[in-house]
Protein backbone atom coordinates (compact mmCIF):
# COMPACT_ATOMS: atom_id res chain seq x y z
CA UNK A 1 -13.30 -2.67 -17.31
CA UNK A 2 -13.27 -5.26 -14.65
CA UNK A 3 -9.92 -4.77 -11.92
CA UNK A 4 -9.15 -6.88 -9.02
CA UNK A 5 -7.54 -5.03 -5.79
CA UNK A 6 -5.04 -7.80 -4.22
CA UNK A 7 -6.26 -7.74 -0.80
CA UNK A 8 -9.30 -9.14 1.44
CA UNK A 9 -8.25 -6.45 4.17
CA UNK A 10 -11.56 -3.99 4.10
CA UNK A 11 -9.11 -1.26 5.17
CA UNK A 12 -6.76 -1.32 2.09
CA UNK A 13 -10.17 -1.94 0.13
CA UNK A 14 -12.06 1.02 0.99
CA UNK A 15 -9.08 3.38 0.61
CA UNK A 16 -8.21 2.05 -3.06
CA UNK A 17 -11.76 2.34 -4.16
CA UNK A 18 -11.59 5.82 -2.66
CA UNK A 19 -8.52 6.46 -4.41
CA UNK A 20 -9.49 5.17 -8.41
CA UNK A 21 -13.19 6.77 -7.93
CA UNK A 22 -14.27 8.47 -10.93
CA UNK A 23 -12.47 6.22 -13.34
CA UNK A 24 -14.84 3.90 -15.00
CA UNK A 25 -13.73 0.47 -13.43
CA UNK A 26 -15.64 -2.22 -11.85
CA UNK A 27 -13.08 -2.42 -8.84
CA UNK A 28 -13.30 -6.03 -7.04
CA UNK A 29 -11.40 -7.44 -4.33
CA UNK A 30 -10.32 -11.36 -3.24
CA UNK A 31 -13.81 -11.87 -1.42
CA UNK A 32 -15.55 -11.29 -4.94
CA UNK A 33 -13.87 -14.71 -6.01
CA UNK A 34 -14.55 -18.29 -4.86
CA UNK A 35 -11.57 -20.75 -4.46
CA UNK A 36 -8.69 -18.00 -4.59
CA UNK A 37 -5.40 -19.43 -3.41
CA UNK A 38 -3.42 -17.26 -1.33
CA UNK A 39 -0.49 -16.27 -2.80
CA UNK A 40 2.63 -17.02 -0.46
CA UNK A 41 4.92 -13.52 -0.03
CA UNK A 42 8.70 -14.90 0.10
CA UNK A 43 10.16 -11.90 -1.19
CA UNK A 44 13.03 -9.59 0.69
CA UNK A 45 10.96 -6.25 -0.16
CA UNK A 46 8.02 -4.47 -0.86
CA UNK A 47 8.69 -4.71 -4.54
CA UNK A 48 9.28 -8.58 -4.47
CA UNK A 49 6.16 -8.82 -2.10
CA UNK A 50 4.17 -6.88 -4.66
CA UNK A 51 5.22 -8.54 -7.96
CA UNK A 52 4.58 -11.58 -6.48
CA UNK A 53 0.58 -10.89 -5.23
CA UNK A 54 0.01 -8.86 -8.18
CA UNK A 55 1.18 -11.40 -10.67
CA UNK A 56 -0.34 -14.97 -8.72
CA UNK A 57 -3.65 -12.96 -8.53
CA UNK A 58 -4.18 -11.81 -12.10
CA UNK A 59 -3.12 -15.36 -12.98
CA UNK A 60 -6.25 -17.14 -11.01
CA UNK A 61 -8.49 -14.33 -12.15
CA UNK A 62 -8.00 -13.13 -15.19
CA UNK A 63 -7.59 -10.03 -14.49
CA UNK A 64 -5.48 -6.70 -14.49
CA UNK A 65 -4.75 -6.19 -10.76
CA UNK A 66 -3.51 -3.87 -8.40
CA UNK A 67 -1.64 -5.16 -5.50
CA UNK A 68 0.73 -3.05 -3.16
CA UNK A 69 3.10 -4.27 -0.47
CA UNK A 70 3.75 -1.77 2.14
CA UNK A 71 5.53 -1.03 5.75
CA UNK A 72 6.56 0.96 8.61
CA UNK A 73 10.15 1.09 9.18
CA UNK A 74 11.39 2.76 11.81
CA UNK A 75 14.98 4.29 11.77
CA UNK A 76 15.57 2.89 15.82
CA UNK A 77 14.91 -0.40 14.42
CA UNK A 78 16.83 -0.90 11.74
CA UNK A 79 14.15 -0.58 9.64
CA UNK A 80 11.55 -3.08 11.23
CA UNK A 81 9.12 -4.02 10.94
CA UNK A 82 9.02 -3.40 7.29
CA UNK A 83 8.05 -5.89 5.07
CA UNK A 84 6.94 -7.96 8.38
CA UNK A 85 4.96 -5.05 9.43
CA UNK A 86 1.16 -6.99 8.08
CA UNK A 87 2.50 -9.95 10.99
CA UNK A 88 4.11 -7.96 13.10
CA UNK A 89 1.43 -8.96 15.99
CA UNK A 90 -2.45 -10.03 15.40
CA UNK A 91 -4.42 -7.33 15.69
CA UNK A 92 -3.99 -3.59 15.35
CA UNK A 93 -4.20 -2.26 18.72
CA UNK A 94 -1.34 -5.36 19.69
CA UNK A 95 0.61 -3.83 16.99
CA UNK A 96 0.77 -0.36 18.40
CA UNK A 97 1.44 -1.43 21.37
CA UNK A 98 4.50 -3.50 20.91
CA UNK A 99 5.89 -0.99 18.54
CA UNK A 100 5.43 1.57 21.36
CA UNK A 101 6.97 -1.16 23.79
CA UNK A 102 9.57 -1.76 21.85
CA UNK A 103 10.56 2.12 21.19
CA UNK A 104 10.18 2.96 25.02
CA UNK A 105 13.52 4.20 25.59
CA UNK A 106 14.50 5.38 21.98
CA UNK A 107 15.02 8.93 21.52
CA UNK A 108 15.06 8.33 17.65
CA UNK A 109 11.38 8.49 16.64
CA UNK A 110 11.82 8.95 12.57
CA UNK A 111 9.87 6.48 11.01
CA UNK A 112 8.55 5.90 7.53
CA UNK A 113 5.75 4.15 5.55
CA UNK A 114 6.24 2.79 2.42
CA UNK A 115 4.21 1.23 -0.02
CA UNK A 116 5.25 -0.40 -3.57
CA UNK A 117 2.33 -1.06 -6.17
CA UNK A 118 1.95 -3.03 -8.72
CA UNK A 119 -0.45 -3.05 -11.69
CA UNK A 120 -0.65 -6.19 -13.60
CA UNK A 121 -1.95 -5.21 -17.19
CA UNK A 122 -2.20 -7.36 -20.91
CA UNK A 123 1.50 -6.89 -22.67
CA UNK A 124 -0.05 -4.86 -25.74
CA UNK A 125 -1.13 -2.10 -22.72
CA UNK A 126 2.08 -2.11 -21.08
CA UNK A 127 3.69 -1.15 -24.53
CA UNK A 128 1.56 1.24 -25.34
CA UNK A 129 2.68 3.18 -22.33
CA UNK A 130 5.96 2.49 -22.01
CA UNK A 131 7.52 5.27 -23.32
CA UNK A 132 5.04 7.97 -22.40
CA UNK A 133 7.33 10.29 -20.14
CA UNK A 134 4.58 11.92 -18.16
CA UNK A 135 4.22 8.71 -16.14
CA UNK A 136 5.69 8.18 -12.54
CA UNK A 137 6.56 4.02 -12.72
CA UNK A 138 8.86 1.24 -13.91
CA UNK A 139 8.24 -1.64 -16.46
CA UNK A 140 9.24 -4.66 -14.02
CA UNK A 141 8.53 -7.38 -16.94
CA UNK A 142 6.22 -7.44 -20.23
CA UNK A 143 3.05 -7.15 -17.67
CA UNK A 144 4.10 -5.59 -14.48
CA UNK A 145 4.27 -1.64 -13.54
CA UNK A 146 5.47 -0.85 -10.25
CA UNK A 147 4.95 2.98 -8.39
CA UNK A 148 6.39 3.95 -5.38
CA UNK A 149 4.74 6.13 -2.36
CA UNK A 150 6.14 7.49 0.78
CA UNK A 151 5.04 9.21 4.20
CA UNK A 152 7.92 10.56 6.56
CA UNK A 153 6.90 10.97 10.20
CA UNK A 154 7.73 9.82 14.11
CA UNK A 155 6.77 7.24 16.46
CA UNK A 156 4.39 8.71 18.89
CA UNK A 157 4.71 8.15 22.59
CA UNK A 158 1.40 6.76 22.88
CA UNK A 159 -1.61 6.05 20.76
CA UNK A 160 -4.30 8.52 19.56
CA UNK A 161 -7.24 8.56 16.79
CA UNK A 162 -9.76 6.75 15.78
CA UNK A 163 -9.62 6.63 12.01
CA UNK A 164 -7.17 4.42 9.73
CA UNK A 165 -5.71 0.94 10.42
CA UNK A 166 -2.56 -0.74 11.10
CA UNK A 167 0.00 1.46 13.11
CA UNK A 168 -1.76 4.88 12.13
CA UNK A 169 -2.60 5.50 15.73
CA UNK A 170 1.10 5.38 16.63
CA UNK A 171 2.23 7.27 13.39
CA UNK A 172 2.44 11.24 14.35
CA UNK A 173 2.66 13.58 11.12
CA UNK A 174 4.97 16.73 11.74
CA UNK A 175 3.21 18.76 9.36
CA UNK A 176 -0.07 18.44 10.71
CA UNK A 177 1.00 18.06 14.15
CA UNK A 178 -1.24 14.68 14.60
CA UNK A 179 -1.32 11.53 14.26
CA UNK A 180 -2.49 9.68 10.99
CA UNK A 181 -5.37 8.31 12.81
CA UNK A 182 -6.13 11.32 13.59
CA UNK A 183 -6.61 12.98 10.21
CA UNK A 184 -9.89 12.68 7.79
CA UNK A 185 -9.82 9.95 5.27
CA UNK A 186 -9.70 13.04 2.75
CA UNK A 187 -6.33 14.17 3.94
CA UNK A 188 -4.91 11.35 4.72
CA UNK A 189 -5.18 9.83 1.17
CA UNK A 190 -3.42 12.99 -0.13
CA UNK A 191 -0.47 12.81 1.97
CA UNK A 192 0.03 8.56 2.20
CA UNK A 193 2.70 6.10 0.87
CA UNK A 194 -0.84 4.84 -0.49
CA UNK A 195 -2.24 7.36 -1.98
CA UNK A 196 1.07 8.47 -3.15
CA UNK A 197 1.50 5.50 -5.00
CA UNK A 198 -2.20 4.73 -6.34
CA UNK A 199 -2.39 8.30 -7.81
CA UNK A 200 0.34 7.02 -10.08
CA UNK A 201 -1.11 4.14 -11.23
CA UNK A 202 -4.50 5.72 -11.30
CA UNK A 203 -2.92 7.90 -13.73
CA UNK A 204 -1.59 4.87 -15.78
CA UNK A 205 -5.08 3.71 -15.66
CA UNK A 206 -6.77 7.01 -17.28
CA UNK A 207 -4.25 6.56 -20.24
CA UNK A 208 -4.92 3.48 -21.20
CA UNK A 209 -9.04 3.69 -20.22
């Protein structure tokens, strides 16, 4: 079985095929297409964001897909960046380093990530699983599943680690008194919004395999 991740970001690749190894997919993302139209995100949330991807890219490939939309919001800033977070600056280190600009004198460091994803599957699959209780999701339309993941934590007063992507070297994680980038890929897809979230639908997957 053929599935298309919803992303050309290597990061987001590597960590999904990380998280659905050992199910017997042929997991490819964007790059493995030619002439792929982006797919614009005008949604208000990660859920909108996600249906939206998930749905536009299983259309042009035909396809089940996986596509997630996910965020750092950050309780000092009502929230932001959220579902801005992927443009909150251009490159990873400028992210970080605005966000830590911008929380410079805030003595409220709780933060979140959050992820939403989606799994785009033929109609006859989604009702064959619909009712099955042992599954963590919701039935968005006749094609689209949707789990949820989340990762409480602070923003850090400066950046540290190597590992990860995005704001993970800003992102310190009370229980293992580091920061994301900071923790093996191994752990950190245990404890992630992501993994959270793709363990679900990896479990969706191995029903219907």
């Amino acid at each position: 079985m053929k599935i298309v991740m919803a992303t050309g970001n290597p990061g987001k690749v590597k960590e999904f095929r990380e998280l659905l190894k050992g199910l017997p997919l042929e997991i490819l993302s964007l790059k493995d297409f030619e002439n792929i139209e982006e797919v614009a995100e005008t949604g208000t949330t990660f859920l909108e964001n996600s249906c939206q991807k998930v749905t536009g890219y299983a259309e042009q490939t035909g396809l089940a897909c996986v596509a997630d939309d996910s965020g750092l919001c950050v309780d000092a800033l009502d929230g932001a960046p959220g579902i801005y977070s992927a443009r909150f600056a251009q490159s990873d280190r400028e992210k970080c380093q605005k966000l830590l600009d911008l929380m410079k004198d805030k003595e409220n460091r709780k933060a979140r990530f959050m992820c939403c994803a989606t799994l785009w599957l033929p109609c006859e699959w989604v009702e064959k699983i619909k009712n099955n209780q042992s599954l963590d999701f919701d039935i968005i339309n006749d094609h689209v599943i949707s789990c949820k993941g989340s990762l409480e934590g602070e923003i850090a007063w400066e950046m540290k680690g190597e590992r990860g992507f995005g704001f993970d070297p800003v992102f310190y994680v009370p229980g293992y008194h580091k920061h994301l980038a900071e923790l093996s890929p191994e752990i950190k897809n245990q404890i992630s919004h992501r993994g959270q979230a793709m363990r679900k639908i990896k479990k969706i997957l191995e029903m219907i395999k």
